[in-house]
N, C-alpha and C. Protein backbone atom coordinates (compact mmCIF):
# COMPACT_ATOMS: atom_id res chain seq x y z
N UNK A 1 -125.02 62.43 -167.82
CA UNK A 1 -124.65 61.50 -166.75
C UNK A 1 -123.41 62.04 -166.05
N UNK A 2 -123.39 62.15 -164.94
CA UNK A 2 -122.51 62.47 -163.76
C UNK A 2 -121.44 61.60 -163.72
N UNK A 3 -120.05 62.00 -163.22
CA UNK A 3 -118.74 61.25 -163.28
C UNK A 3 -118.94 59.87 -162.22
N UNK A 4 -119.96 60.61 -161.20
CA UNK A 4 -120.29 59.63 -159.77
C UNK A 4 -121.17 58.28 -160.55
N UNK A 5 -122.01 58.45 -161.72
CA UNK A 5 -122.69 57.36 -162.15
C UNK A 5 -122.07 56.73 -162.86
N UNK A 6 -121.19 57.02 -163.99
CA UNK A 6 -120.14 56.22 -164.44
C UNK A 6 -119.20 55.85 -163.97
N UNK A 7 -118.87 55.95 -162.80
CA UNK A 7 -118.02 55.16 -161.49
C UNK A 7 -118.84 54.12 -160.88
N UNK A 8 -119.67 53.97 -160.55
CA UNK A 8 -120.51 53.22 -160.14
C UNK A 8 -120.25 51.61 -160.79
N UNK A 9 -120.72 51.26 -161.90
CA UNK A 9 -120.36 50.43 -162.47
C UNK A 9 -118.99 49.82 -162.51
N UNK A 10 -118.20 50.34 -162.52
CA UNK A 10 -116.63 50.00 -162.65
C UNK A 10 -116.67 49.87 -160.96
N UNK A 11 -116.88 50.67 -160.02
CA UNK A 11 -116.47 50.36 -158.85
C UNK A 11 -117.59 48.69 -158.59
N UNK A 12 -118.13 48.57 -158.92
CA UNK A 12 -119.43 47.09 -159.09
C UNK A 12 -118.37 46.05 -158.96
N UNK A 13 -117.78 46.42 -160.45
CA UNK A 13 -117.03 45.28 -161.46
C UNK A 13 -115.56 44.68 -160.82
N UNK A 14 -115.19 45.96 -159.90
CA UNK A 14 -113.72 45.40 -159.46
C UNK A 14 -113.90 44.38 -158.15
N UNK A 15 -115.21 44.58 -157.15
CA UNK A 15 -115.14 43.83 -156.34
C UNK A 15 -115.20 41.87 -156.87
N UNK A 16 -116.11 41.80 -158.03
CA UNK A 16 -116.34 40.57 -158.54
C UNK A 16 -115.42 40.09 -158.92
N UNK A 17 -114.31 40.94 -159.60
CA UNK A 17 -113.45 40.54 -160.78
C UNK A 17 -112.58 39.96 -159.64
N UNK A 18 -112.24 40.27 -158.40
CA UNK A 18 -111.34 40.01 -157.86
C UNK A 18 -111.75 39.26 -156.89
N UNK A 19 -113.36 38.76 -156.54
CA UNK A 19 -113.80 37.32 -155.92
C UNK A 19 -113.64 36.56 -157.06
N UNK A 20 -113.54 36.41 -158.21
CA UNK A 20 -113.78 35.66 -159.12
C UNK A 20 -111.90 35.01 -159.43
N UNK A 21 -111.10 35.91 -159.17
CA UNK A 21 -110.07 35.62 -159.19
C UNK A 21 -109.22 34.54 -158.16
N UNK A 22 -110.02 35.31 -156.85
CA UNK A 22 -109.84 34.53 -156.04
C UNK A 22 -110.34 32.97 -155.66
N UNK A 23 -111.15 32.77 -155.98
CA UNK A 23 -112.04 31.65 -156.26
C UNK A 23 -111.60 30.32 -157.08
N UNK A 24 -111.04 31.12 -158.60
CA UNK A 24 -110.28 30.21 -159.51
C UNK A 24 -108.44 29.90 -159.03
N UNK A 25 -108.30 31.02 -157.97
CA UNK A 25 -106.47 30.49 -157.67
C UNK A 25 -106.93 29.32 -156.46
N UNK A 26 -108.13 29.66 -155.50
CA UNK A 26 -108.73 28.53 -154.49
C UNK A 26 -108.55 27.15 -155.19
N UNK A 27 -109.43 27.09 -156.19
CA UNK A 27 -109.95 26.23 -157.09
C UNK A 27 -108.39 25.66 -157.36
N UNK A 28 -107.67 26.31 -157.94
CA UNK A 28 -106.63 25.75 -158.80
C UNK A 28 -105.89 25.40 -157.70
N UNK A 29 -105.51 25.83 -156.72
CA UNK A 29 -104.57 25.56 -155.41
C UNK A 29 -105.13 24.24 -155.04
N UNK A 30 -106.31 24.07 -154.58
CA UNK A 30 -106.89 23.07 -154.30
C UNK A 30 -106.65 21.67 -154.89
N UNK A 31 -106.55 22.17 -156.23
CA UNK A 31 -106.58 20.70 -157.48
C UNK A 31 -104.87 20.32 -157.30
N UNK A 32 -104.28 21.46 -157.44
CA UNK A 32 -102.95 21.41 -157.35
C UNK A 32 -102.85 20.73 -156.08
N UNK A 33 -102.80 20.92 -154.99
CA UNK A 33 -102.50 20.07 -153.84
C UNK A 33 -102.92 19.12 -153.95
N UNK A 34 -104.05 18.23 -154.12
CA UNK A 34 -104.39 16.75 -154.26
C UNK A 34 -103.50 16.16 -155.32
N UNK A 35 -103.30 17.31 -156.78
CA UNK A 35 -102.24 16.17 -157.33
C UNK A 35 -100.97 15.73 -156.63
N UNK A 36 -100.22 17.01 -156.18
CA UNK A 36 -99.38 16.72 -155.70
C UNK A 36 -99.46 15.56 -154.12
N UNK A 37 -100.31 16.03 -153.28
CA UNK A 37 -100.63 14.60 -152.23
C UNK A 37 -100.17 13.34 -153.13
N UNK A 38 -100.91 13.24 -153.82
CA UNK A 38 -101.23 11.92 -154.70
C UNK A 38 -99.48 11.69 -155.16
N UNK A 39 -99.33 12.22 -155.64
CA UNK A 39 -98.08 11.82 -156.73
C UNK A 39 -97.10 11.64 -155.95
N UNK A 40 -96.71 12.75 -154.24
CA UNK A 40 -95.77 12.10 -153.34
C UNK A 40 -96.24 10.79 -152.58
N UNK A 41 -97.18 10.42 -152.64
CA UNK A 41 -97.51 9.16 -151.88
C UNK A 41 -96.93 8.17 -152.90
N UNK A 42 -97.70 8.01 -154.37
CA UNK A 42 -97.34 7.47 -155.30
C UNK A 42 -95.23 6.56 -154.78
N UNK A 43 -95.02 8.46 -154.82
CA UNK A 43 -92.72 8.29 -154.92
C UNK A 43 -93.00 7.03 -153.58
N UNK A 44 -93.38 7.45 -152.71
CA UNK A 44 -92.94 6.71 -151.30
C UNK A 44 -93.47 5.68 -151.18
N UNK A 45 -94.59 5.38 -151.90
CA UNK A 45 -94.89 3.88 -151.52
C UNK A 45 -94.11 3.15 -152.62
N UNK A 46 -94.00 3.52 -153.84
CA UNK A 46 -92.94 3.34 -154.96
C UNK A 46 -91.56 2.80 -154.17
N UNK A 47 -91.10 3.78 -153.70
CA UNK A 47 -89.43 3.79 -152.93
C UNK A 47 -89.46 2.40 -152.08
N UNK A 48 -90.75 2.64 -151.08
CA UNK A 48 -90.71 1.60 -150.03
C UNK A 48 -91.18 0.24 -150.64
N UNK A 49 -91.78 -0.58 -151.87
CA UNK A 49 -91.33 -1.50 -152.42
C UNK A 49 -90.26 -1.55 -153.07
N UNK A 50 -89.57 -0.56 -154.06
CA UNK A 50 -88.27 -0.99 -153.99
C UNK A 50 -87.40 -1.39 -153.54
N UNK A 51 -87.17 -0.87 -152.67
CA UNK A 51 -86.31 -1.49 -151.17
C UNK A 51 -86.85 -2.79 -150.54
N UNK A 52 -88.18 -3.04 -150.64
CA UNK A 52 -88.54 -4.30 -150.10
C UNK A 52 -88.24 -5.37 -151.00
N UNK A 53 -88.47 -4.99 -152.81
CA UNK A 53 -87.75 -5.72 -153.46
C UNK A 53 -86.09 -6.05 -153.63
N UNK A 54 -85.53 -4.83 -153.02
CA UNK A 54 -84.15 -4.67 -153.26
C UNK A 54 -83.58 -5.91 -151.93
N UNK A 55 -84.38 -6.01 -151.07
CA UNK A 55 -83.74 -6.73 -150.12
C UNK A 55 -84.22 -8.44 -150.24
N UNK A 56 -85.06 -8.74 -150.88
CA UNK A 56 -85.37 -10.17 -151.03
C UNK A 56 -84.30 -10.83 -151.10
N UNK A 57 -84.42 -11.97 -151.25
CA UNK A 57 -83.15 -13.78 -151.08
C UNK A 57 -83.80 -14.09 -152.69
N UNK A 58 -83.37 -14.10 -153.26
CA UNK A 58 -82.70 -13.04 -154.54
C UNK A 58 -83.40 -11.99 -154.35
N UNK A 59 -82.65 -11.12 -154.63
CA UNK A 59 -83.07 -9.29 -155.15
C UNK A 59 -84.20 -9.70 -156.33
N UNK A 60 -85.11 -8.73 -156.04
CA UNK A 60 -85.32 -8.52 -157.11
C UNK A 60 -85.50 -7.48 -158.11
N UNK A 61 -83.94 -7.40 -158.92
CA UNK A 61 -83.63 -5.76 -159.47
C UNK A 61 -84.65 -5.66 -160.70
N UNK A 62 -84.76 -6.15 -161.59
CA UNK A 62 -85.64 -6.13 -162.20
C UNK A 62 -87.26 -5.42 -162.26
N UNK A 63 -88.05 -5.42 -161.16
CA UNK A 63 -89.20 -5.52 -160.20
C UNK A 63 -88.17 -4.01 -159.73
N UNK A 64 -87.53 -3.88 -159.21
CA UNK A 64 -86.97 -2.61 -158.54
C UNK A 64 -86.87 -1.67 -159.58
N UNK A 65 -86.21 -2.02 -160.57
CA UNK A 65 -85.79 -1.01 -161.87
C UNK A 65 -87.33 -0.40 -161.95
N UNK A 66 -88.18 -1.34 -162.49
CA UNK A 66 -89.34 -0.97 -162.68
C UNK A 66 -90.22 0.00 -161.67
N UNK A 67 -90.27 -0.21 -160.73
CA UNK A 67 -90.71 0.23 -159.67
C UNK A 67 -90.13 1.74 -159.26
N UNK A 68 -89.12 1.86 -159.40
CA UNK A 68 -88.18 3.05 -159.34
C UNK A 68 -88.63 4.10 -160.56
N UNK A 69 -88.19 3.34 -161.67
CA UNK A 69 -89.13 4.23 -163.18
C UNK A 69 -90.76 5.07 -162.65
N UNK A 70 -91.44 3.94 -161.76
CA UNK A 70 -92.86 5.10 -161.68
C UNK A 70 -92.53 5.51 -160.84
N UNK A 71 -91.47 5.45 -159.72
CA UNK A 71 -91.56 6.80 -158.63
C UNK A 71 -90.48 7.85 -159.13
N UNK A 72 -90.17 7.79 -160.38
CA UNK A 72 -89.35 8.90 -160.54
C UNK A 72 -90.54 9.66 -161.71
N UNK A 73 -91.87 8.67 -162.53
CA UNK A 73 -92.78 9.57 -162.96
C UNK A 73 -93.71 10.64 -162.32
N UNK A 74 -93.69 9.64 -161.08
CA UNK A 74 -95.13 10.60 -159.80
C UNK A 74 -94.18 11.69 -159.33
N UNK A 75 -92.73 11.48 -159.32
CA UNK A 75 -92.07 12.79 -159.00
C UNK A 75 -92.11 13.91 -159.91
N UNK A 76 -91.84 13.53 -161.33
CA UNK A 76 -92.31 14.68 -162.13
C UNK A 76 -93.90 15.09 -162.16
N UNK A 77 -94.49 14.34 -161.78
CA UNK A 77 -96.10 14.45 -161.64
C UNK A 77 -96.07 15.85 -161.04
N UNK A 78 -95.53 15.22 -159.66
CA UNK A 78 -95.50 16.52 -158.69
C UNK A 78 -94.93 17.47 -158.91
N UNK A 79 -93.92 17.68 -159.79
CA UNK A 79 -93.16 18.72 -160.53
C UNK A 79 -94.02 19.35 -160.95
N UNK A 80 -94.79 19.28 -161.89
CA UNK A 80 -95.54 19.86 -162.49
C UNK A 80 -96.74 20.45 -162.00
N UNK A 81 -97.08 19.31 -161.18
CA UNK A 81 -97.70 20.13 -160.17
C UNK A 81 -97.78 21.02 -160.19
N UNK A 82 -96.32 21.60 -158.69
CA UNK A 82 -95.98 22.91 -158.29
C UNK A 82 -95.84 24.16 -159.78
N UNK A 83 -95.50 23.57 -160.30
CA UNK A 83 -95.27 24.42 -161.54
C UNK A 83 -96.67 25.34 -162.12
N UNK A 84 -97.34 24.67 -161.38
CA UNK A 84 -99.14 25.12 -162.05
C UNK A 84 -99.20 26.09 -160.97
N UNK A 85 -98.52 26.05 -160.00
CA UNK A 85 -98.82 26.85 -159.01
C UNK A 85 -98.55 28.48 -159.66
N UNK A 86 -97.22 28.32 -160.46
CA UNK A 86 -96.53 29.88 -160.85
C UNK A 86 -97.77 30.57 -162.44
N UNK A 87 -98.66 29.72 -162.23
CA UNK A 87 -99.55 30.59 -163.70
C UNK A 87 -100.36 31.63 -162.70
N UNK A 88 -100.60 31.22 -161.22
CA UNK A 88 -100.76 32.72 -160.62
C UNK A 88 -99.88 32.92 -159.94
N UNK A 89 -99.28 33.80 -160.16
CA UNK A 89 -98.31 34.92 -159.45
C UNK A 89 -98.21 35.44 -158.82
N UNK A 90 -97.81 35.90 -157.66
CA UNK A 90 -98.18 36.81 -156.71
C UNK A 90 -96.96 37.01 -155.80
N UNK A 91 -97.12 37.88 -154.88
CA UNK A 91 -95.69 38.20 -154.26
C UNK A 91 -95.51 36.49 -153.22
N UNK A 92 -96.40 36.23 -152.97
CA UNK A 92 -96.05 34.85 -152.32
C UNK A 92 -95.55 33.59 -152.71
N UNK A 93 -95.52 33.58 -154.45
CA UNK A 93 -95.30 32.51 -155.27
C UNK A 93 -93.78 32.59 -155.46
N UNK A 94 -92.76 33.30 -155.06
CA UNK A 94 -92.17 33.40 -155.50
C UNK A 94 -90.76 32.30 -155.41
N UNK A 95 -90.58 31.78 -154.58
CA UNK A 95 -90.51 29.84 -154.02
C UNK A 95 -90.33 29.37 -154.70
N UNK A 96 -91.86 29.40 -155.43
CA UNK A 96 -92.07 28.05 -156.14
C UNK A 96 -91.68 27.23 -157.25
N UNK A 97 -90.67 28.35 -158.85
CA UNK A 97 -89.76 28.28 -159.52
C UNK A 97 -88.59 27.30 -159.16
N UNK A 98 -88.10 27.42 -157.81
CA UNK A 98 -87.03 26.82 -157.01
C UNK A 98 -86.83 25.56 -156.43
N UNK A 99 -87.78 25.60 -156.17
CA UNK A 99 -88.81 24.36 -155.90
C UNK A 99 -88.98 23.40 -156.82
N UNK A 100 -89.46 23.84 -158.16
CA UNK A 100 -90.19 22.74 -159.02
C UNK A 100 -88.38 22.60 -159.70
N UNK A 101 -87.65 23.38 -159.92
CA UNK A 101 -86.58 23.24 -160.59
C UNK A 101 -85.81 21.80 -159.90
N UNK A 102 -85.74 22.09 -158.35
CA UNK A 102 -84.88 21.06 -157.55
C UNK A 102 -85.61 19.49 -157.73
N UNK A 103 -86.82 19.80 -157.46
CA UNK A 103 -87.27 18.59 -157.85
C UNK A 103 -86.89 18.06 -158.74
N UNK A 104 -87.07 18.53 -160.20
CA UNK A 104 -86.95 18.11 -161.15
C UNK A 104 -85.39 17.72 -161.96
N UNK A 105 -84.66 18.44 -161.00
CA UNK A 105 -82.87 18.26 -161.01
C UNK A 105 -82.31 16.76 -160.12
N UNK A 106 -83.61 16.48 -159.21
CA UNK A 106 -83.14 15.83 -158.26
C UNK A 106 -83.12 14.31 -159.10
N UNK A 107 -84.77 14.28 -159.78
CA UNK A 107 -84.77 13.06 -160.30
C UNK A 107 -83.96 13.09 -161.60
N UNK A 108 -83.58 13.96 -162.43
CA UNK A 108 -82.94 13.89 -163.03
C UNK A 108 -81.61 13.05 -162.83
N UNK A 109 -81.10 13.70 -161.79
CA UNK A 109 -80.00 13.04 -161.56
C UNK A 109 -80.07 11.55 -161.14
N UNK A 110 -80.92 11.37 -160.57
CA UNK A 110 -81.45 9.75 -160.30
C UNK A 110 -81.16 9.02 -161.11
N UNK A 111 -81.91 9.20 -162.22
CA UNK A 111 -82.08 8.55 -163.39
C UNK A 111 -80.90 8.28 -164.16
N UNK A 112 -80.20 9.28 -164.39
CA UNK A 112 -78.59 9.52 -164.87
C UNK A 112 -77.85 8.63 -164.19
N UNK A 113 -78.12 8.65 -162.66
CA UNK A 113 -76.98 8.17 -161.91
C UNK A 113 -75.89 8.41 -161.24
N UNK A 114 -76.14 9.73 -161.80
CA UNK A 114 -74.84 10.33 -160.88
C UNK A 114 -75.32 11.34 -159.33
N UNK A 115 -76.43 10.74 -159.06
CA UNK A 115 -76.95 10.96 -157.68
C UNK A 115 -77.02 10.04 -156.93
């Protein structure tokens, strides 16, 4: 067998391997963005009853506390999210570390209080 026929095969294999790659970061990008959609809508409609509770004739902090607790979960939601983004790598991902960190510093501090 000739060097040209045992190339053959391998040259086959790299075009698939790398639709197939592409396909599953589609796939995963895809899933990844709807969570994240989801989980920032979640923070903001979260935020915007808080505040609607925060302003009632009594407050109601209680109902706010609570309310605040799940928009600071859908924020880590979305944290994590982005974070799924960095299991593929690529020269374009490189953001996204920075990104999921701030987020996740931001609510931190929320929660603490000293934001």
């Amino acid at each position: 067998m000739t060097s040209a026929q045992n190339s053959l095969p391998q040259s086959e294999e790299r075009p698939r391997a790398s639709f197939r790659k592409a396909t599953t970061r589609g796939r995963t990008t895809e899933s990844t963005a709807k969570e994240l959609n989801e989980s920032l809508c979640a923070v903001i409609i979260n935020a915007s009853t808080c505040l609607r509770m925060l302003s009632a004739d009594p407050p109601n902090v209680e109902g706010a506390r609570e309310t605040t607790g799940r928009a600071i979960r859908a924020s880590n939601r979305a944290a994590e999210a982005v974070s799924w983004l960095t299991a593929f790598p690529d020269e374009t991902d490189k953001v996204i570390p920075t990104a999921t960190a701030s987020i996740k510093h931001v609510a931190q501090e929320k929660t603490e209080g000293t934001g």
